[in-house]
C-alpha atoms as a PDB file:
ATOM      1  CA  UNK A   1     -74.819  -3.124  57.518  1.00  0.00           C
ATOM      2  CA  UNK A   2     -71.622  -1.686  58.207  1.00  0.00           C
ATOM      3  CA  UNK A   3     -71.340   2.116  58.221  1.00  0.00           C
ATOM      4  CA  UNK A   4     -68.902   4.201  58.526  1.00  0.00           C
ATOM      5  CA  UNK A   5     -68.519   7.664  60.214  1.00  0.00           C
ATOM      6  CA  UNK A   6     -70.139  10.612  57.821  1.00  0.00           C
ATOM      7  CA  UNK A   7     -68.019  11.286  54.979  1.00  0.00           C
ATOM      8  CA  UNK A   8     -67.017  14.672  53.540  1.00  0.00           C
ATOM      9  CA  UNK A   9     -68.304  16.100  50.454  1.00  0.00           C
ATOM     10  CA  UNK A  10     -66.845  15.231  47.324  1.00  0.00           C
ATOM     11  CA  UNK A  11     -64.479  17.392  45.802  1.00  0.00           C
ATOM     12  CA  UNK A  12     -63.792  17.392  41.970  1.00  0.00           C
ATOM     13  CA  UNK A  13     -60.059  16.872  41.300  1.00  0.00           C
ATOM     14  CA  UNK A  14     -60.001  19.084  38.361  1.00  0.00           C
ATOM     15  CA  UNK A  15     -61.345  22.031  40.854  1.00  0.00           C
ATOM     16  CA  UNK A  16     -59.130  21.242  42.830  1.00  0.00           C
ATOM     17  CA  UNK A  17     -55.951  21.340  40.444  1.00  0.00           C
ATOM     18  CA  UNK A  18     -57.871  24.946  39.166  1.00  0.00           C
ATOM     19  CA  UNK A  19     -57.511  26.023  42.435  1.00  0.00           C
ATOM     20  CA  UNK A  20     -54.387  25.623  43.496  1.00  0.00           C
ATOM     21  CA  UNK A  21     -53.093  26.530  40.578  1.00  0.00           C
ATOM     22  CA  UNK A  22     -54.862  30.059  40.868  1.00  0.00           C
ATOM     23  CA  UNK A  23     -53.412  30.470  44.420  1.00  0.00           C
ATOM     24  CA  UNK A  24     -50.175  29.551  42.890  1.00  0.00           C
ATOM     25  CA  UNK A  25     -50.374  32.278  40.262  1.00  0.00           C
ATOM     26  CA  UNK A  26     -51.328  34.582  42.699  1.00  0.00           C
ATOM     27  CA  UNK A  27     -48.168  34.207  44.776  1.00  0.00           C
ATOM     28  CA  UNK A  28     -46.319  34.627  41.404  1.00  0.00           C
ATOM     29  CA  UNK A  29     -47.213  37.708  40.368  1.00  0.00           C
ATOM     30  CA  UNK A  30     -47.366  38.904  43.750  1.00  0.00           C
ATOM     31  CA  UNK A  31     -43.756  38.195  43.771  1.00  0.00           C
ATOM     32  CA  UNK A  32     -42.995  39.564  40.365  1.00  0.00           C
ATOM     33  CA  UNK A  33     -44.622  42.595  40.675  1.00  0.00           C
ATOM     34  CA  UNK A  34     -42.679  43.122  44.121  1.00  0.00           C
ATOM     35  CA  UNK A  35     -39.647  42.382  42.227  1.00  0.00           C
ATOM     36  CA  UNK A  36     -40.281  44.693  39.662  1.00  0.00           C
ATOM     37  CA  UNK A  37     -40.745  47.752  41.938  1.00  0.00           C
ATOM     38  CA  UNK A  38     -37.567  47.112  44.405  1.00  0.00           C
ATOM     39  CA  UNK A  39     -35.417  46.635  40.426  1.00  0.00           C
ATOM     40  CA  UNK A  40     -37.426  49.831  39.735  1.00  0.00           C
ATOM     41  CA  UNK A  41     -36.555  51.234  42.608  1.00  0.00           C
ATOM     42  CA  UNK A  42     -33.001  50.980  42.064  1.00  0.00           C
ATOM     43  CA  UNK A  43     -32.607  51.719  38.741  1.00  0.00           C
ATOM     44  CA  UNK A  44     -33.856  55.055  39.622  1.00  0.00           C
ATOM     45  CA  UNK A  45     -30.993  56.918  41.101  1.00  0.00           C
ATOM     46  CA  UNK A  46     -27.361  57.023  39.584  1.00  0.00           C
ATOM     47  CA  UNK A  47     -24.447  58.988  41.000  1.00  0.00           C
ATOM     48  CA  UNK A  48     -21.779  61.191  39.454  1.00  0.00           C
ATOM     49  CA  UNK A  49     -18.312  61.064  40.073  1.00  0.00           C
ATOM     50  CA  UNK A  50     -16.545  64.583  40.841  1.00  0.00           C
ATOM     51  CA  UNK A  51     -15.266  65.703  37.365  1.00  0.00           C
ATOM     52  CA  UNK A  52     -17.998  64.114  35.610  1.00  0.00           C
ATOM     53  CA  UNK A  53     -21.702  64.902  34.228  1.00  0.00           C
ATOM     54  CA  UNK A  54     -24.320  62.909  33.539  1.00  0.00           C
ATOM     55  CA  UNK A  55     -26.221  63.647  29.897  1.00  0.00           C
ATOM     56  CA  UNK A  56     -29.299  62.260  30.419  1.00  0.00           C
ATOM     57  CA  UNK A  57     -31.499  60.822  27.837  1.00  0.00           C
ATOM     58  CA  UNK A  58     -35.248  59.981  27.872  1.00  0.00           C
ATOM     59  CA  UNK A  59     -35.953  57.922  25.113  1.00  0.00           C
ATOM     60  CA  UNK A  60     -32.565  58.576  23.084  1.00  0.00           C
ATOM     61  CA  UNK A  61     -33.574  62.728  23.531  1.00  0.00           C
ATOM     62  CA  UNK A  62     -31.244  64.486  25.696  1.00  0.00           C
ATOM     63  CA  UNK A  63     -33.049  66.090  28.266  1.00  0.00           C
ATOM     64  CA  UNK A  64     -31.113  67.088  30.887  1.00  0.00           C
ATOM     65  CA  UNK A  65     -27.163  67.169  31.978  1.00  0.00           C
ATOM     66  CA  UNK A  66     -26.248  66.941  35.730  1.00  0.00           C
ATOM     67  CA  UNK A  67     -23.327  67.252  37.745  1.00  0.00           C
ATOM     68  CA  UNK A  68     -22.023  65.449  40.627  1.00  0.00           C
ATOM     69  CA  UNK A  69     -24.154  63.709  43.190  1.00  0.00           C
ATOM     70  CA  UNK A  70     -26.778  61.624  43.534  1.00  0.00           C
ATOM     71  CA  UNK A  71     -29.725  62.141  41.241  1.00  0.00           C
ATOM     72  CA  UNK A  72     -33.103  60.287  39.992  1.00  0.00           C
ATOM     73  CA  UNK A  73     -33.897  58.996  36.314  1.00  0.00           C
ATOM     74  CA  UNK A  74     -36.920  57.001  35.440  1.00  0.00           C
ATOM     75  CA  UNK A  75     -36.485  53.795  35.482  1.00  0.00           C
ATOM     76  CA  UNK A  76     -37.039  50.707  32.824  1.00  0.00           C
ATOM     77  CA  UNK A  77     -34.653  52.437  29.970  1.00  0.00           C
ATOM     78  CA  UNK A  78     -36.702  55.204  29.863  1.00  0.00           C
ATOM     79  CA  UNK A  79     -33.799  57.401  31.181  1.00  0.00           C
ATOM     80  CA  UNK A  80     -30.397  56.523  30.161  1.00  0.00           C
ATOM     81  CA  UNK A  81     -27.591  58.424  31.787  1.00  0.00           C
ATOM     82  CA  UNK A  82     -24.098  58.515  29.711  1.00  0.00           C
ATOM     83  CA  UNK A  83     -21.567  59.714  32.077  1.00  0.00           C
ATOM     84  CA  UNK A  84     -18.452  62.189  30.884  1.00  0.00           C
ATOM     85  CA  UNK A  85     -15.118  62.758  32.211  1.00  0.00           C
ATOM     86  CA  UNK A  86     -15.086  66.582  31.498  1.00  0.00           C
ATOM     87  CA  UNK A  87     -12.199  67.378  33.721  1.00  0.00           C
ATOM     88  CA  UNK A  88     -10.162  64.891  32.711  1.00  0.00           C
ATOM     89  CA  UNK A  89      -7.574  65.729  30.322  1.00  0.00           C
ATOM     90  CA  UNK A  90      -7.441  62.963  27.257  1.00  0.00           C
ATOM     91  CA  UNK A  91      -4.623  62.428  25.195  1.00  0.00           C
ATOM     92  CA  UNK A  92      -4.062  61.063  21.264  1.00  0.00           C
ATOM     93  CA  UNK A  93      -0.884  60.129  19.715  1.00  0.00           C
ATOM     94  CA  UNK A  94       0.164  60.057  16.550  1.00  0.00           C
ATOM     95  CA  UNK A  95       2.725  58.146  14.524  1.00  0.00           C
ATOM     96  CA  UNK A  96       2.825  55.563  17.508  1.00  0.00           C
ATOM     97  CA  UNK A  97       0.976  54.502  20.176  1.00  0.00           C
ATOM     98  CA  UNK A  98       1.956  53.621  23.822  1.00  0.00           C
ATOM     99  CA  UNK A  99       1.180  49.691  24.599  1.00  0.00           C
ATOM    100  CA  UNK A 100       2.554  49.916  28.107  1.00  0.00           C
ATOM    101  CA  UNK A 101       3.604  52.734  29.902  1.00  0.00           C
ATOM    102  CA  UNK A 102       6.400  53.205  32.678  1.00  0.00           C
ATOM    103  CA  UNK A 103       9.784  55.047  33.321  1.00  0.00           C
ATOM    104  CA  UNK A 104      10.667  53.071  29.644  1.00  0.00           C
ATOM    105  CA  UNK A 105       7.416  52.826  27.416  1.00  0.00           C
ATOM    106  CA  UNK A 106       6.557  50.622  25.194  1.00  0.00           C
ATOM    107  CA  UNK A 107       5.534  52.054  22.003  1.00  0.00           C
ATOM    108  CA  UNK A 108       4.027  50.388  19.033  1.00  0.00           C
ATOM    109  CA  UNK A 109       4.520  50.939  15.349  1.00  0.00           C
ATOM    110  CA  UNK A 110       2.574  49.663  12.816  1.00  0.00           C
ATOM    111  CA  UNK A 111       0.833  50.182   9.398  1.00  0.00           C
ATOM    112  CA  UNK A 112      -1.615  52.535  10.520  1.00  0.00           C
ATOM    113  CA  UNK A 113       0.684  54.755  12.766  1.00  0.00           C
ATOM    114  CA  UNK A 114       3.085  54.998  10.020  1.00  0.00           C
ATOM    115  CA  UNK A 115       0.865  56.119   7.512  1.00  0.00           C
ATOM    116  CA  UNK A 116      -0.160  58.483  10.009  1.00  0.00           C
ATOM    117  CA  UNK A 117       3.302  60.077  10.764  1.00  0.00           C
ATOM    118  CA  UNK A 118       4.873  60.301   6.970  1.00  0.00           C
ATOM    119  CA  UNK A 119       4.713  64.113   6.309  1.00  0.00           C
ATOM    120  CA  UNK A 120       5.324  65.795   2.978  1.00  0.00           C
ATOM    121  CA  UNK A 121       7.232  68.782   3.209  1.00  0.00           C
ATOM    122  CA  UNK A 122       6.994  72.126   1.198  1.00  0.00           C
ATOM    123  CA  UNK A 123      10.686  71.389  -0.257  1.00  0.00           C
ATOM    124  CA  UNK A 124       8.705  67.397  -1.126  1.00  0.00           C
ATOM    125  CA  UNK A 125      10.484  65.516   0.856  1.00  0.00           C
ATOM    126  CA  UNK A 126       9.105  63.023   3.503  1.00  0.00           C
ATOM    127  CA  UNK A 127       9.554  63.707   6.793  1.00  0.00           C
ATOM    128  CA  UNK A 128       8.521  61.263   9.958  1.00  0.00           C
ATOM    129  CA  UNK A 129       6.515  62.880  12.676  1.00  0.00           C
ATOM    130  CA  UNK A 130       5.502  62.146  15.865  1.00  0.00           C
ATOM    131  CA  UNK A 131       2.590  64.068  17.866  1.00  0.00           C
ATOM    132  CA  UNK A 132       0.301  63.959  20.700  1.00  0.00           C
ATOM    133  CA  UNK A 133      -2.665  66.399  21.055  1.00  0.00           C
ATOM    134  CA  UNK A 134      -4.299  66.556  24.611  1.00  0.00           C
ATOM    135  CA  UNK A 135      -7.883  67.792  25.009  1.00  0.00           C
ATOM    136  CA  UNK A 136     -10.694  68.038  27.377  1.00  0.00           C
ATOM    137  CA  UNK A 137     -14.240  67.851  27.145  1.00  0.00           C
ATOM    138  CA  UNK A 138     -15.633  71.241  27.571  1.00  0.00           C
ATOM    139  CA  UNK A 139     -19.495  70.584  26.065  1.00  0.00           C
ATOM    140  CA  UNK A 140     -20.461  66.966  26.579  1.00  0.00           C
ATOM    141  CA  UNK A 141     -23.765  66.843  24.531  1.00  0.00           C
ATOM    142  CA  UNK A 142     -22.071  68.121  21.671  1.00  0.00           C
ATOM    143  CA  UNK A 143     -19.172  65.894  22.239  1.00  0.00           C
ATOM    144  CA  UNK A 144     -21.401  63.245  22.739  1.00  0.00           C
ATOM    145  CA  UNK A 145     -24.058  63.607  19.939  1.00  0.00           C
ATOM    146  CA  UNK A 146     -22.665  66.266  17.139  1.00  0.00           C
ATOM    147  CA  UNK A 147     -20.471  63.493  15.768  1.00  0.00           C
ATOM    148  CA  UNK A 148     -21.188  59.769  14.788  1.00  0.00           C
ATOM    149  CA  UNK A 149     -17.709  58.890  15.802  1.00  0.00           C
ATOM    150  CA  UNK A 150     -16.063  62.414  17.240  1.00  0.00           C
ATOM    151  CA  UNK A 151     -12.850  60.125  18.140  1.00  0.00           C
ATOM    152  CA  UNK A 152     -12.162  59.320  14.558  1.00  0.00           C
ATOM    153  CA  UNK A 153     -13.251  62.775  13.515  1.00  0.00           C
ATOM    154  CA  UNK A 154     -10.886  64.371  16.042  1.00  0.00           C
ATOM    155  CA  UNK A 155      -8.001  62.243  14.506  1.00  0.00           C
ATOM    156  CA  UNK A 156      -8.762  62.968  11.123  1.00  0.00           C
ATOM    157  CA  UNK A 157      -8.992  66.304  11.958  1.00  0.00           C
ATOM    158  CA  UNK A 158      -5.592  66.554  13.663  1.00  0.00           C
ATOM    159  CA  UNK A 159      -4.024  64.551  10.933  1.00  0.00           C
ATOM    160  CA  UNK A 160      -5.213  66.912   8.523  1.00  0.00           C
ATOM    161  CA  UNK A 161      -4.146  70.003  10.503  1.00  0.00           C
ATOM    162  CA  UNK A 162      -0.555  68.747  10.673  1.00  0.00           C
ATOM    163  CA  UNK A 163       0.037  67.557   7.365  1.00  0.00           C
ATOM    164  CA  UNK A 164      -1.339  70.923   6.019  1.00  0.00           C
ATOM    165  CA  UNK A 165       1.552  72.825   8.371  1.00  0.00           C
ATOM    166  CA  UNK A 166       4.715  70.687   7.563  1.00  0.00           C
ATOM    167  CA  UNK A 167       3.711  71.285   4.185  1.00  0.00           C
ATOM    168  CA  UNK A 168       4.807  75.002   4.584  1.00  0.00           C
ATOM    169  CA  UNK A 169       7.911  74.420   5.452  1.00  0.00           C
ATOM    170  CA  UNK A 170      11.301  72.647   3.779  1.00  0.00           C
ATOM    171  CA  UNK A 171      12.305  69.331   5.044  1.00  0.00           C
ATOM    172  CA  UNK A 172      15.099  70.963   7.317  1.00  0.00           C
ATOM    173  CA  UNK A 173      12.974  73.616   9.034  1.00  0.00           C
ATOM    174  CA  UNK A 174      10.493  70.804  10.309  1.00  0.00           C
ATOM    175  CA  UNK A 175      13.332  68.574  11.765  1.00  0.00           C
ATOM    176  CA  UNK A 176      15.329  71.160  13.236  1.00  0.00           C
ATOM    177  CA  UNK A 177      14.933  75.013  13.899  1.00  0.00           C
ATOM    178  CA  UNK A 178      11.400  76.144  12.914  1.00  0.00           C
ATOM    179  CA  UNK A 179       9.389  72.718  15.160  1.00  0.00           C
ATOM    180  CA  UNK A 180       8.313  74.806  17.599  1.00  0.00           C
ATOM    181  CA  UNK A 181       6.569  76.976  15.209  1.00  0.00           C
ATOM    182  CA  UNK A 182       5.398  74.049  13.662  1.00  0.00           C
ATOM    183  CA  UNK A 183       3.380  72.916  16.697  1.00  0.00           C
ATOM    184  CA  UNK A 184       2.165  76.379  17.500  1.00  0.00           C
ATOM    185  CA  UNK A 185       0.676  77.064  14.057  1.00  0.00           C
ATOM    186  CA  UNK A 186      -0.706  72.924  13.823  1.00  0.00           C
ATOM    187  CA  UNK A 187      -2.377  73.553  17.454  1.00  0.00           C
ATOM    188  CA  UNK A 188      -3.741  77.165  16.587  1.00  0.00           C
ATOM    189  CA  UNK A 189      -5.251  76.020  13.279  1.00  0.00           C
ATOM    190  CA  UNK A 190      -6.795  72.716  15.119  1.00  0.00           C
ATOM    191  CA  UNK A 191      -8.196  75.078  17.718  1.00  0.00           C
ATOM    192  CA  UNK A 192      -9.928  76.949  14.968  1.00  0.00           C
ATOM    193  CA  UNK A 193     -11.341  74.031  13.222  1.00  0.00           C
ATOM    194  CA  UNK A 194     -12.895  72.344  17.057  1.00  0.00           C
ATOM    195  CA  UNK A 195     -14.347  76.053  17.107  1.00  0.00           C
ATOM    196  CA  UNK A 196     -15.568  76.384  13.717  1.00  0.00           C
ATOM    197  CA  UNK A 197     -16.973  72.186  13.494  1.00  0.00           C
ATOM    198  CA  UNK A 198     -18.096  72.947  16.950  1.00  0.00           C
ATOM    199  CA  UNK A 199     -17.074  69.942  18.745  1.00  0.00           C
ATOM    200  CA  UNK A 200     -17.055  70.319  22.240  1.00  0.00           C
ATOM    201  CA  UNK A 201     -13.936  69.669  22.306  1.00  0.00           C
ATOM    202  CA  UNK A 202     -11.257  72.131  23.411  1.00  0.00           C
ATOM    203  CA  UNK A 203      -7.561  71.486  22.440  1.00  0.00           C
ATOM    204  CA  UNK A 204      -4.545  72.332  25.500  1.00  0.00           C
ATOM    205  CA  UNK A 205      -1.637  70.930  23.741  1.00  0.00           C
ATOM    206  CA  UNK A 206      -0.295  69.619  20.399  1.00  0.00           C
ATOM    207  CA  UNK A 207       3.248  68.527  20.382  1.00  0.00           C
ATOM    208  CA  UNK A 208       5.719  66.683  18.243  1.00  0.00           C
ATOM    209  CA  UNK A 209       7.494  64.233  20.256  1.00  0.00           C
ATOM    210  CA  UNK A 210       9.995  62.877  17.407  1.00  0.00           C
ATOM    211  CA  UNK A 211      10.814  64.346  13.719  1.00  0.00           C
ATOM    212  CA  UNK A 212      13.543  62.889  11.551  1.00  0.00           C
ATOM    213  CA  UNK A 213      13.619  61.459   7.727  1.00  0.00           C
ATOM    214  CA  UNK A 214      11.381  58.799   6.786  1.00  0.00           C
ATOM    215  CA  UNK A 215      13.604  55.608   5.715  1.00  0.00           C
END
């Protein structure tokens, strides 16, 4: 009878498919767990900007705060690194904000500002003020973790201060002669209270930018 040259040994086609699919699952998590160590290794250093510090965090626990340069964290969210501008001096206005700035800003007005800038005076009358306060960051953890919102409680705070001075003085004095001593006692007594709430904040300037009678 015919024949035909030897034959190779059977192979089972669901061995086979196990097979390949092992070597296949190899190569995958071969390749995974090289991607995981190069994103590893990456997420592992951070750099600082001069003027800045990094508070780092392991775990949501401050642990550590750095300065400028290049520096290692562990990776995979165990560190987090917030970085602060803490020689950067930050500004907040009050009564109005500034939408665009340039030789002629643009300055908004709206509910909020407005109820921000009516003042009553010691004489009751209503006077509209204008501020700014300018700050820096001189303790970043504080700054950073004292406060659920240290913004909002720095406004409040300044809004508080001011409206407490004006109302020492008669509608006249705050519009015209005594504003200087206006802004001097407003910024020494919000000074005091960043001290006394300890904020890590430290105030370099309050100053009213427009006073005149509220329409």
């Amino acid at each position: 009878g015919g024949g035909g040259g030897p034959r190779g040994p059977s192979r089972d086609p669901m061995e086979e498919l196990t097979r390949n699919f092992k070597n296949k699952g190899g190569s995958f998590f071969s390749m995974g767990l090289i991607l995981m160590v190069i994103v590893g290794v990456m997420s592992s250093f951070y750099t600082i900007d001069a003027g800045h510090v990094g508070v780092v965090l392991r775990f949501g626990e401050h642990i550590d705060t750095t300065g400028p340069g290049l520096h290692f964290k562990i990776p995979f969210g165990v560190d987090t690194v917030e970085d602060v501008a803490v020689e950067r001096q930050q500004k907040m206005e009050f009564g109005f904000r500034t939408a665009a700035a340039g030789v002629q800003s643009t300055l908004r007005r709206d509910g909020e500002t407005v109820a921000e800038s009516d003042m009553l005076t010691g004489d009751l009358n209503v006077a509209k003020v204008e501020w700014i306060i300018q700050f820096v960051i001189d303790t970043p953890e504080k700054y950073l973790f004292k406060f659920r919102n240290i913004q909002t409680t720095l406004r409040l705070m300044a809004e508080a201060t001011m409206r407490s001075v004006t109302g020492d003085y008669s509608f006249d004095e705050v519009i015209t002669d005594r504003r200087e001593e206006v802004e001097r006692k407003a910024k020494e007594l919000l000074v005091d209270l960043n001290k006394r709430y300890d904020t890590g904040i430290t105030i370099q300037q309050l100053k009213l930018r427009d006073v005149n009678a509220s329409i």
